[in-house]
C-alpha atoms as a PDB file:
ATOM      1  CA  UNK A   1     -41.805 -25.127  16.816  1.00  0.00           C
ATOM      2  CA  UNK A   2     -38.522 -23.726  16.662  1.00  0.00           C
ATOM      3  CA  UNK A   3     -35.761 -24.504  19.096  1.00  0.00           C
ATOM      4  CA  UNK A   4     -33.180 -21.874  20.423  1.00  0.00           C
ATOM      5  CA  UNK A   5     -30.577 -23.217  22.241  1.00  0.00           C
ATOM      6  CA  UNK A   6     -28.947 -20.210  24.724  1.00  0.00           C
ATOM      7  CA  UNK A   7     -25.969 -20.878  24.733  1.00  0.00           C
ATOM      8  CA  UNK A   8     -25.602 -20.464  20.651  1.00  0.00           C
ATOM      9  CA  UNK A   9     -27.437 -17.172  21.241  1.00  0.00           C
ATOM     10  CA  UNK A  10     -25.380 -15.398  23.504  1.00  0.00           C
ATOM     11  CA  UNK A  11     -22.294 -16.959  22.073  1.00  0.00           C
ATOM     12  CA  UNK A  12     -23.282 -15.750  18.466  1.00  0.00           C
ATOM     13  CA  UNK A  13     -24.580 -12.515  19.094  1.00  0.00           C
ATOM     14  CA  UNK A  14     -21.462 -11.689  22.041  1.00  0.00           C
ATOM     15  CA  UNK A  15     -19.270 -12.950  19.046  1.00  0.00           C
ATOM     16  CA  UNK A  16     -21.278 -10.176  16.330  1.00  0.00           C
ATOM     17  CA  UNK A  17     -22.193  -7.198  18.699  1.00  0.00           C
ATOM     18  CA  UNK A  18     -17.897  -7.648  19.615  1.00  0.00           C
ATOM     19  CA  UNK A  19     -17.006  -7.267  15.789  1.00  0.00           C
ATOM     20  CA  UNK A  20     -20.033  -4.074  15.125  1.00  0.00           C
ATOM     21  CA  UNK A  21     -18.262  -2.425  18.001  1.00  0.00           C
ATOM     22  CA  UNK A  22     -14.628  -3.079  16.963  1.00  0.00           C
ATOM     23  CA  UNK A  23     -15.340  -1.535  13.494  1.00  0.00           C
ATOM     24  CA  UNK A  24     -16.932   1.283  15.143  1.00  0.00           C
ATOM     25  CA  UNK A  25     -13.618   1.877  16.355  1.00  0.00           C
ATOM     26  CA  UNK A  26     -11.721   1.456  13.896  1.00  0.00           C
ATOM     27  CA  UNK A  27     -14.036   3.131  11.286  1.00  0.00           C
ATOM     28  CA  UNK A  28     -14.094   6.187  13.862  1.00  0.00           C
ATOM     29  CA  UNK A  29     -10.700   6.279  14.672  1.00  0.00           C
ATOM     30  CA  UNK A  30     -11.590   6.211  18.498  1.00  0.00           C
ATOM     31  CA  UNK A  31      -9.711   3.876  20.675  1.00  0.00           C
ATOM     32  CA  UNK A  32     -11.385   1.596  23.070  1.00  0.00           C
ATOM     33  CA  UNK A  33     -10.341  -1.515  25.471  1.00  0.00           C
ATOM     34  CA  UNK A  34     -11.099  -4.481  24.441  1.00  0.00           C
ATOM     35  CA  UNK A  35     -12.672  -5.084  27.909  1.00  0.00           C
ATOM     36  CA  UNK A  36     -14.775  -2.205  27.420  1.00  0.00           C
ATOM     37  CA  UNK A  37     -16.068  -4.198  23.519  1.00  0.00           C
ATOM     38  CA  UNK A  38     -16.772  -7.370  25.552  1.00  0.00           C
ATOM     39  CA  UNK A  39     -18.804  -5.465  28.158  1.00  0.00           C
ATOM     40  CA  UNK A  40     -20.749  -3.759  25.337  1.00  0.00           C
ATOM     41  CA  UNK A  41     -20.991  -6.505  23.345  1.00  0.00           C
ATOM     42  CA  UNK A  42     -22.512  -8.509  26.597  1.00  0.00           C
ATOM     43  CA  UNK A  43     -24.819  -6.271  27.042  1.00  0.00           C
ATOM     44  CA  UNK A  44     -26.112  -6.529  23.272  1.00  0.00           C
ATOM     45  CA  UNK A  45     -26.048 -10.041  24.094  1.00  0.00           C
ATOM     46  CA  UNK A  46     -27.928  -9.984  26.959  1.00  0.00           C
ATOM     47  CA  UNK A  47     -30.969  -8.328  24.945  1.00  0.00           C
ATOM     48  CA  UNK A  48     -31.251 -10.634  22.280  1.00  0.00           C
ATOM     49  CA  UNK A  49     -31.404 -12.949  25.016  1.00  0.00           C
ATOM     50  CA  UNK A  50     -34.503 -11.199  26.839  1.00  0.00           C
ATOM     51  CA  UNK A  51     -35.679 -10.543  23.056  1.00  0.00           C
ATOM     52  CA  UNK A  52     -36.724 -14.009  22.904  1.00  0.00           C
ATOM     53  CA  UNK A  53     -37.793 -14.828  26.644  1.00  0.00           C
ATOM     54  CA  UNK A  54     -39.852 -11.853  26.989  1.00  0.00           C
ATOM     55  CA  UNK A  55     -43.470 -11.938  24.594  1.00  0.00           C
ATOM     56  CA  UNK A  56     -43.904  -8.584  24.026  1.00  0.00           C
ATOM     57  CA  UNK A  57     -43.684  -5.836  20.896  1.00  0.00           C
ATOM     58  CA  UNK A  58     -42.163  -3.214  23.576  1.00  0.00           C
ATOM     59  CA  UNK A  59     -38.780  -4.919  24.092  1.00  0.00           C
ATOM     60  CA  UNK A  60     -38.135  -5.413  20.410  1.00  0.00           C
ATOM     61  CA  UNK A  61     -39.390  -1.914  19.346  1.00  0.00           C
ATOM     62  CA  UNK A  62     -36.960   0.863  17.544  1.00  0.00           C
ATOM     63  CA  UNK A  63     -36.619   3.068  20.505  1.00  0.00           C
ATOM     64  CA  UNK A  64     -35.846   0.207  23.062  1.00  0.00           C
ATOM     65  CA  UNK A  65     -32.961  -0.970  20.221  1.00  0.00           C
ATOM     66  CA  UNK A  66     -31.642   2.305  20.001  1.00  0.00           C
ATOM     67  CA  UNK A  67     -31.672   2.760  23.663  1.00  0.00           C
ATOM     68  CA  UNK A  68     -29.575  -0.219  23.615  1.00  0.00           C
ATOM     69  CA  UNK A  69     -27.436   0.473  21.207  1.00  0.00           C
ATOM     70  CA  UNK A  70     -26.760   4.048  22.569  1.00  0.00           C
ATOM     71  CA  UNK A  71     -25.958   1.901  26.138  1.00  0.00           C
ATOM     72  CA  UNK A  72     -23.474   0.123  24.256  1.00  0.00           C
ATOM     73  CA  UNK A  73     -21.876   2.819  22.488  1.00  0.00           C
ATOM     74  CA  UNK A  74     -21.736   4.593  25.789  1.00  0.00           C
ATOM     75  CA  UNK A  75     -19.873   1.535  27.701  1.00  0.00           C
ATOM     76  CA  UNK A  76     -17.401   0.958  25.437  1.00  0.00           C
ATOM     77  CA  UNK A  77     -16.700   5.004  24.302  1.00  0.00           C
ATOM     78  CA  UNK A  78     -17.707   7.144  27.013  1.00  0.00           C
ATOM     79  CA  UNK A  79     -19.541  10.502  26.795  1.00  0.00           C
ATOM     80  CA  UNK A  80     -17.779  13.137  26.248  1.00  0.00           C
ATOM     81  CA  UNK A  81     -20.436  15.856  24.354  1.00  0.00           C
ATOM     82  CA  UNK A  82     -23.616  15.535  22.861  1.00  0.00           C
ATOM     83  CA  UNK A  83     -22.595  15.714  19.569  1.00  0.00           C
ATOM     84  CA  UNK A  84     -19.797  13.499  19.778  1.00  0.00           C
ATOM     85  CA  UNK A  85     -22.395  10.712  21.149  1.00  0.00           C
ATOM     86  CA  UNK A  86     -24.732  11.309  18.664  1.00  0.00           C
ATOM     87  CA  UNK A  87     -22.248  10.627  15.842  1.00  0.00           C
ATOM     88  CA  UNK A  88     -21.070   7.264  17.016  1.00  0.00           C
ATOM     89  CA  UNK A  89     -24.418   5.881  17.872  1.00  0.00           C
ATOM     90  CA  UNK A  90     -25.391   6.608  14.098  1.00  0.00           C
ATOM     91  CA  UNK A  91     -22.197   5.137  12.743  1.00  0.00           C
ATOM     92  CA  UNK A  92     -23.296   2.409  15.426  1.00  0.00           C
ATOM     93  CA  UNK A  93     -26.850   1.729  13.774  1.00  0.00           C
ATOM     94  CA  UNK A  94     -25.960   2.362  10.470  1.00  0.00           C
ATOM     95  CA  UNK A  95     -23.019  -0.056  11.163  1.00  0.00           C
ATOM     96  CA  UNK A  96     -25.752  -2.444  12.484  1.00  0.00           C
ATOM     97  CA  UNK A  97     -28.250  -2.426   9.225  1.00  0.00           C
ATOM     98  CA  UNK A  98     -25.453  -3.036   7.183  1.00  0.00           C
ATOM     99  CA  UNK A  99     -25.075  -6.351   9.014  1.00  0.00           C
ATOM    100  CA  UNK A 100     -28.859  -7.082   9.197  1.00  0.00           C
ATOM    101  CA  UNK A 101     -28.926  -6.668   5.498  1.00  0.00           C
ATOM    102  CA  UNK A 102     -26.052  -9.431   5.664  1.00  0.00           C
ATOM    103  CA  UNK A 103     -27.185 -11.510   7.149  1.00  0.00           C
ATOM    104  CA  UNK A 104     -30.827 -11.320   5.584  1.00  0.00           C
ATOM    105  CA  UNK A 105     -29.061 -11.785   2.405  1.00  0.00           C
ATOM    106  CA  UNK A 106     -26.934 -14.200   3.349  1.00  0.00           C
ATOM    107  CA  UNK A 107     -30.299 -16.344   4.948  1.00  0.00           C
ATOM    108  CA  UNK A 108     -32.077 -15.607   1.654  1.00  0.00           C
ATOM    109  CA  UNK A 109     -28.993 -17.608  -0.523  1.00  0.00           C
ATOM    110  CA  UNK A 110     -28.810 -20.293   2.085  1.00  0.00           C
ATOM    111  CA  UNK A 111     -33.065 -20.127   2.421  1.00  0.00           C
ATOM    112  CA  UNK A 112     -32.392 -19.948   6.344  1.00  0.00           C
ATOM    113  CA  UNK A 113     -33.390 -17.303   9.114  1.00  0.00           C
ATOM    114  CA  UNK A 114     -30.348 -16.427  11.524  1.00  0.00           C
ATOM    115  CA  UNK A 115     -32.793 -14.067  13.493  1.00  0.00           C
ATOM    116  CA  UNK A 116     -33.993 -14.792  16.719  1.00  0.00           C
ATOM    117  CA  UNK A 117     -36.558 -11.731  18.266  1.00  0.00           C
ATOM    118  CA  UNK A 118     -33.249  -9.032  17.875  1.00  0.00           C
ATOM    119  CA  UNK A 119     -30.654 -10.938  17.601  1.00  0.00           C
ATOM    120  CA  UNK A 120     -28.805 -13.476  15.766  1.00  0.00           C
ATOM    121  CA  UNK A 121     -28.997 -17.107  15.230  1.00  0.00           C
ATOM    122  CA  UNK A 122     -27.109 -19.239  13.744  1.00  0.00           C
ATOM    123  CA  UNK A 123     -27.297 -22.879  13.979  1.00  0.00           C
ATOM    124  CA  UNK A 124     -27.100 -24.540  10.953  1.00  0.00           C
ATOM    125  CA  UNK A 125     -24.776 -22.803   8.342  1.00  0.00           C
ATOM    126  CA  UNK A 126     -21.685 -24.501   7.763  1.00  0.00           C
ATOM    127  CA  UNK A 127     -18.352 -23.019   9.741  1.00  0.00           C
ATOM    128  CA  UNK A 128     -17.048 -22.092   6.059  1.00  0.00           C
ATOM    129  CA  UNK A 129     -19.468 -19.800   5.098  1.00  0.00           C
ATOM    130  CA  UNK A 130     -19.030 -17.884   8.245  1.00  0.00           C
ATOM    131  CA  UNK A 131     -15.621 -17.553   8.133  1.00  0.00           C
ATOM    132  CA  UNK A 132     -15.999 -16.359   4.360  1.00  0.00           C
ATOM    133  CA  UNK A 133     -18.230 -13.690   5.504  1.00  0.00           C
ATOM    134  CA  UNK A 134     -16.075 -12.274   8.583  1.00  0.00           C
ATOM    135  CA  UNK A 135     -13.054 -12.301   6.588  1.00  0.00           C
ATOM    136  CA  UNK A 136     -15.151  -9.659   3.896  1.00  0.00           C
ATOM    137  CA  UNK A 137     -16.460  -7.587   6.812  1.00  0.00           C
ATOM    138  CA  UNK A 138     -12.664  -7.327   8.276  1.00  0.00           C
ATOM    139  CA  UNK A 139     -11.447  -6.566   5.057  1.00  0.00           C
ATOM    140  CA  UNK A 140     -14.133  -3.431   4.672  1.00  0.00           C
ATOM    141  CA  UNK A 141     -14.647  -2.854   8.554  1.00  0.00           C
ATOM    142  CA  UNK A 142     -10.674  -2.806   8.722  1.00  0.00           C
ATOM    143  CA  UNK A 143      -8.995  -1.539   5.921  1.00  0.00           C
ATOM    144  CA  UNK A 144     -11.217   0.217   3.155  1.00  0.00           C
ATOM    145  CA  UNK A 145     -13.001   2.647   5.899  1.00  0.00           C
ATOM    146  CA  UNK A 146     -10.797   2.644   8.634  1.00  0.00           C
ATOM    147  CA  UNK A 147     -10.629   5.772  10.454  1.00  0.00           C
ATOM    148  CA  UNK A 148     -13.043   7.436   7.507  1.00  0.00           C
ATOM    149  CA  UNK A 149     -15.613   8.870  10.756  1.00  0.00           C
ATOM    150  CA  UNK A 150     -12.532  10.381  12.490  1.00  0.00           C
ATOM    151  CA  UNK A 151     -12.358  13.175  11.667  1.00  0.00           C
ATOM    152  CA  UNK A 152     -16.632  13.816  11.335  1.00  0.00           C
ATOM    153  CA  UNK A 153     -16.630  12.547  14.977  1.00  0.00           C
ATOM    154  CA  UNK A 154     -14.022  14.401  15.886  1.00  0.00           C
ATOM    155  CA  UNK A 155     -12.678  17.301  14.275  1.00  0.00           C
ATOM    156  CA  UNK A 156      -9.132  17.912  13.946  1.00  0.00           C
ATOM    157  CA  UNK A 157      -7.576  21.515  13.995  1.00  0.00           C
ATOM    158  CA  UNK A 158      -5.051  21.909  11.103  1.00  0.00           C
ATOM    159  CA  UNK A 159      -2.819  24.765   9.994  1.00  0.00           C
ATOM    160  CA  UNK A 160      -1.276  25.826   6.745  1.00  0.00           C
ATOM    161  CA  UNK A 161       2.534  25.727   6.716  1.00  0.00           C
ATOM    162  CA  UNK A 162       4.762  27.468   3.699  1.00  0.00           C
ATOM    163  CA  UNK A 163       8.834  25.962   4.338  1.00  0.00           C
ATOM    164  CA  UNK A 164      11.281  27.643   2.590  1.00  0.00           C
ATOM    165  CA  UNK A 165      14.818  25.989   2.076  1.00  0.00           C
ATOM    166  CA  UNK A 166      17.495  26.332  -0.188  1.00  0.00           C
ATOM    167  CA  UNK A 167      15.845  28.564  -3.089  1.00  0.00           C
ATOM    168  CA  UNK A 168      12.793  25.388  -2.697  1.00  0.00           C
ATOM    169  CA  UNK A 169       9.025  26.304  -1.439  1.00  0.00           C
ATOM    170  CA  UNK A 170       6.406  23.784  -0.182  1.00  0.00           C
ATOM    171  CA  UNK A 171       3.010  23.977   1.262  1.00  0.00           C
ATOM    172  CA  UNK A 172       1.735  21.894   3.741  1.00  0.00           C
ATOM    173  CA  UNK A 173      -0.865  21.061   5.528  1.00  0.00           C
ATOM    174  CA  UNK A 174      -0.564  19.979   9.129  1.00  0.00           C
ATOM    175  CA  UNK A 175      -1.951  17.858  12.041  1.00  0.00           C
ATOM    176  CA  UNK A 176      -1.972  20.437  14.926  1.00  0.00           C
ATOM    177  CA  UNK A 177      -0.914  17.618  17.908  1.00  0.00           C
ATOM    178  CA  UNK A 178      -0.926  19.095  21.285  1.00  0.00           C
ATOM    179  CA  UNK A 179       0.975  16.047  22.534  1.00  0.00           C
ATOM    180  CA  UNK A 180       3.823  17.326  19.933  1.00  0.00           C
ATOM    181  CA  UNK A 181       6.365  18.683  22.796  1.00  0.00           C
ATOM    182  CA  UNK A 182       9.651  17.968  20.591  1.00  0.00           C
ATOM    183  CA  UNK A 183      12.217  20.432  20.830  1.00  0.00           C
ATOM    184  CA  UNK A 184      15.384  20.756  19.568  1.00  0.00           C
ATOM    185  CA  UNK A 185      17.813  20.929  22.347  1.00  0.00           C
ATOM    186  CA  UNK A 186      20.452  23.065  21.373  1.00  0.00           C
ATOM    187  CA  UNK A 187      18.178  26.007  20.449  1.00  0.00           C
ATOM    188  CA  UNK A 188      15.219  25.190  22.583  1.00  0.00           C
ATOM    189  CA  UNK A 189      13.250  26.321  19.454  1.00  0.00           C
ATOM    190  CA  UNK A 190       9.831  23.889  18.713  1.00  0.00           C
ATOM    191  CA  UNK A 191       9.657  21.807  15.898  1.00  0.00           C
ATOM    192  CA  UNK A 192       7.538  20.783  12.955  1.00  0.00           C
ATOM    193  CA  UNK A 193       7.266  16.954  11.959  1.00  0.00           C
ATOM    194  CA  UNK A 194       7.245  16.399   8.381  1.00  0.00           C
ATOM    195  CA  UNK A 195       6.480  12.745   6.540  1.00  0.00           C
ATOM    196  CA  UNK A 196       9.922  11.589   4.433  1.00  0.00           C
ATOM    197  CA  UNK A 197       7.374  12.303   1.288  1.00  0.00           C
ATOM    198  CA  UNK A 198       6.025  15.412   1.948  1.00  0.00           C
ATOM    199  CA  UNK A 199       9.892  16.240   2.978  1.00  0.00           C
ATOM    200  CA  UNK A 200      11.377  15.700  -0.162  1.00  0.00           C
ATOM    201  CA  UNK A 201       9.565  18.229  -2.247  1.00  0.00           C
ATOM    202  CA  UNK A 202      11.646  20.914  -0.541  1.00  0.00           C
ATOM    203  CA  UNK A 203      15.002  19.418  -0.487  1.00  0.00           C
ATOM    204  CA  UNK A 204      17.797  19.179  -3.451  1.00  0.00           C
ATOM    205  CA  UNK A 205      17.340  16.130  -5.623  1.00  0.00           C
ATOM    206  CA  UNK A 206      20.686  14.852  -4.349  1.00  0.00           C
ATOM    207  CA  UNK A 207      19.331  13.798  -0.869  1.00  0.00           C
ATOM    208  CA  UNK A 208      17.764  11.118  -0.833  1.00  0.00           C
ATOM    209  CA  UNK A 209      15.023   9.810   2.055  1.00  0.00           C
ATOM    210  CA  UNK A 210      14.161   6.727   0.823  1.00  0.00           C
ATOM    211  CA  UNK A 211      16.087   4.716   3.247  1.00  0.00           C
ATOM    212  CA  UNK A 212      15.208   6.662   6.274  1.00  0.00           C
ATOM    213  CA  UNK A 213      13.387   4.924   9.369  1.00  0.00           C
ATOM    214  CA  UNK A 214      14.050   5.844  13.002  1.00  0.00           C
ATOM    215  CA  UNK A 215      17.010   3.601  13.415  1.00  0.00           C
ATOM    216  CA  UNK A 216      19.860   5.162  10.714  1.00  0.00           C
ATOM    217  CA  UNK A 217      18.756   9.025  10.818  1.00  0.00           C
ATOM    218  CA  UNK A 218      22.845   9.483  11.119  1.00  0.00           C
ATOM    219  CA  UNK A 219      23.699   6.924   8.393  1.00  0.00           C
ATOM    220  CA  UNK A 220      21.593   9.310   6.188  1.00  0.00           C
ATOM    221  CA  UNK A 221      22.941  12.179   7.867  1.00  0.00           C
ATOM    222  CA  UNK A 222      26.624  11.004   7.062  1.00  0.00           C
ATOM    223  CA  UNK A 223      25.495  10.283   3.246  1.00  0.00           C
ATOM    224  CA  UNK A 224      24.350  14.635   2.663  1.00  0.00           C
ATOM    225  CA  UNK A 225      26.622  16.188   0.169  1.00  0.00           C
ATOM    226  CA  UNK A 226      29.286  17.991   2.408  1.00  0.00           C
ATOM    227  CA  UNK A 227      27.390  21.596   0.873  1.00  0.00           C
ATOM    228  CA  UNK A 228      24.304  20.871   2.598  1.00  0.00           C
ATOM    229  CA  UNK A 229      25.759  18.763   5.723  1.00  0.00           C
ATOM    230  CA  UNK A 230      25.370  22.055   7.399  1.00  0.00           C
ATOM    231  CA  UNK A 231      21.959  22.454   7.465  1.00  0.00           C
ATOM    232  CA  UNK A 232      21.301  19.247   9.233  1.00  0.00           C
ATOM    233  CA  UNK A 233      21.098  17.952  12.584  1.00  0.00           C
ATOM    234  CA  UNK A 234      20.140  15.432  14.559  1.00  0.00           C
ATOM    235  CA  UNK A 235      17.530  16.070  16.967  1.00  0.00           C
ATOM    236  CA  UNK A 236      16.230  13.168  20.083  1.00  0.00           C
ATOM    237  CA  UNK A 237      12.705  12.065  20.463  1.00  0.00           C
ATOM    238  CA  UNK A 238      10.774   9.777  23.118  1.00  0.00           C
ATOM    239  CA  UNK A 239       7.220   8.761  21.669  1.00  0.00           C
ATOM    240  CA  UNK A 240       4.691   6.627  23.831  1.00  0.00           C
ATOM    241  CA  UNK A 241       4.626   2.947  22.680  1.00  0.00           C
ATOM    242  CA  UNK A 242       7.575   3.585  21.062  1.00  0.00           C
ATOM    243  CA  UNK A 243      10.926   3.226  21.569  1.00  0.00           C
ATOM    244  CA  UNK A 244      13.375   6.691  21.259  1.00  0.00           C
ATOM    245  CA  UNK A 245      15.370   7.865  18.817  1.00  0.00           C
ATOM    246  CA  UNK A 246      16.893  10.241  16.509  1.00  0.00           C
ATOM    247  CA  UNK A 247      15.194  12.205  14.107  1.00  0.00           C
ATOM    248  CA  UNK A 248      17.180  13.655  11.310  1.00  0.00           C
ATOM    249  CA  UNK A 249      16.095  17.687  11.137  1.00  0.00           C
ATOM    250  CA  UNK A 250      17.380  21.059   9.058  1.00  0.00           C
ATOM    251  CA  UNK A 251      17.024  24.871   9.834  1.00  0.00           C
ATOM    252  CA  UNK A 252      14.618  26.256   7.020  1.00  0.00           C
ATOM    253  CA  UNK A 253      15.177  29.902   5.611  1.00  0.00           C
ATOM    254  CA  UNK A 254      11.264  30.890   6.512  1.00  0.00           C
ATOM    255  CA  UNK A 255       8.501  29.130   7.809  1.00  0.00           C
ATOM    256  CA  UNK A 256       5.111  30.775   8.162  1.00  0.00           C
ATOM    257  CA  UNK A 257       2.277  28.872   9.813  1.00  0.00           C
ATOM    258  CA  UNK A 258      -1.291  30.492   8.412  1.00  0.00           C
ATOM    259  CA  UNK A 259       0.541  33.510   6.986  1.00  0.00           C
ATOM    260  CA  UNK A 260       2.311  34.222   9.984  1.00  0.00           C
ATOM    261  CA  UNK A 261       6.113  34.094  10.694  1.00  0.00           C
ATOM    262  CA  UNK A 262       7.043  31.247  12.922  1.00  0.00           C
ATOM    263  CA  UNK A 263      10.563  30.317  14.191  1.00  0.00           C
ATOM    264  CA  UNK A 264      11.533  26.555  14.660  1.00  0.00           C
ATOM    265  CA  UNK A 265      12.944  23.478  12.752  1.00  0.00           C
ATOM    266  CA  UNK A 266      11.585  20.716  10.464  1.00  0.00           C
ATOM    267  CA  UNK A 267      12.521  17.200  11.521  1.00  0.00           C
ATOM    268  CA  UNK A 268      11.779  14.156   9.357  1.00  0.00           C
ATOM    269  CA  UNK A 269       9.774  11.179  10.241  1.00  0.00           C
ATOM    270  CA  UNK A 270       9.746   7.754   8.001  1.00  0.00           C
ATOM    271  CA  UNK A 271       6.374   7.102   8.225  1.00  0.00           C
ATOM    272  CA  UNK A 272       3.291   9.063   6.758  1.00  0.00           C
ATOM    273  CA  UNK A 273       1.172  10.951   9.104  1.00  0.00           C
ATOM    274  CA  UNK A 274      -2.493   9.507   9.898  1.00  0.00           C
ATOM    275  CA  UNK A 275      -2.156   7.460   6.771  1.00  0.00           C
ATOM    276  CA  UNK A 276      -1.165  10.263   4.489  1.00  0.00           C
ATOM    277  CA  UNK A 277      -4.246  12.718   5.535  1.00  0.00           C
ATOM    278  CA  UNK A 278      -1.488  15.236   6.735  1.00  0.00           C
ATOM    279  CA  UNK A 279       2.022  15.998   5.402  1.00  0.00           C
ATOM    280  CA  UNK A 280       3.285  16.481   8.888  1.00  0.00           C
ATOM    281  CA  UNK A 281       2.590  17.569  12.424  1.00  0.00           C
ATOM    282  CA  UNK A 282       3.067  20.563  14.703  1.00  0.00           C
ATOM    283  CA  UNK A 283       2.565  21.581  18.333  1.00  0.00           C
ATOM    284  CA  UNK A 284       0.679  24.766  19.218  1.00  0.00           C
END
């Protein structure tokens, strides 16, 4: 007879169920508190728990799992729309087979079971081998598909933008971010953020971006050729979680935003937007 020892089960599978929902987040690109993963992961948990207490085929049927699992997607990401629930909870069990298949594998090498009713069990493997295998599922889970759901769970409203500047054209495509307020203060006109990349396809060879971060926009702004010095300003931003600064920004000669005219400025930002999906960002 085979003995299960509760506290290894609802220490193993709080431990799992907390990692499936973390890369849910970070595979969907939707935030949530890590209180919120512990709760959800308690809860998955608590079933494996009453998994193996309870002798019956109903508890550890498909719908009852899914029932669960859509519990636990809901605690830790809300509801917001059908759609938007349906999406995560099969990112959720897909998420979850890939595990199972894991950790089937991974008993078949070691010719162990680490399944107890639905959840996990794992008593005898050595500390090794499980490090091994978290440190592959954060390495997929965190880096190769992060944020690859996003924007299927969520769909994000871009625009088209053509810049014109000094005889130079470039099309973009932009991150429409209606938490993008910045305005330049002198003019009071709105303005688009640009990546230092995507920025340098439209500006003469002889400025150079490549040392720009937040901290010396007016170093770099003191370095433009004296010609071109009038273009350029500097323009003040405040960003939550982050601390303010100056962002260096230039007057283009036309800027239309889906074919249409649109008046406003193009400031600069070090850092690539949403991982390079976007070239830039703009307010509407």
């Amino acid at each position: 007879m085979r003995i299960i020892y509760l506290d290894i089960l609802i220490g193993v599978n709080l431990a799992i169920d907390y990692l499936m929902l973390f890369a849910l987040s970070r595979i969907s690109g939707i935030y949530s508190t890590r209180f919120k993963l512990f709760l959800g992961a308690l809860l998955g948990s608590l079933y494996a728990v009453l998994s193996c207490i309870v002798e019956t085929n109903i508890i550890t049927s498909l719908p009852i799992k899914i029932a669960i699992s859509g519990l636990m997607v809901l605690i830790c990401f809300g509801y917001k729309n059908k759609s938007r629930f349906l999406k995560l909870l099969l990112l959720f069990l897909f998420i979850s087979f890939a595990v199972a298949g894991g950790v089937l594998a991974l008993g078949n090498i070691s010719n162990n079971s680490f399944f107890a009713g639905s959840g996990y069990y794992i008593n005898n493997i050595s500390f090794k081998t499980i490090v091994i295998a978290m440190l592959i599922s954060w390495i997929i889970t965190g880096f190769i598909f992060r944020n690859e759901a996003k924007d299927t769970i969520i769909p994000r409203k871009t625009v088209k933008a053509d810049v014109y500047f000094l005889d130079n054209h470039a099309e973009y495509t932009l991150l429409v971010d209606t938490g993008n307020t910045l305005h330049d203060i002198i003019s009071g006109k709105p303005v688009i953020i640009l990546d230092r990349f995507s920025a340098s396809q439209i500006l003469p060879i002889n400025i150079s971006l490549n040392r720009l971060h937040t901290e010396n926009a007016a170093d770099i702004l003191s370095n433009i050729p004296e010609n071109y010095v009038k273009y350029f300003r500097l323009i003040p931003f405040n960003a939550v979680g982050k601390n303010s600064g100056l962002l260096l920004s230039f007057k283009p000669d036309k800027i239309t935003i889906d074919g249409k005219i649109w008046h406003g400025l193009v400031s600069i930002n070090a850092d690539r937007i949403c991982s390079g999906q976007y070239q830039g960002l703009i307010g509407l």
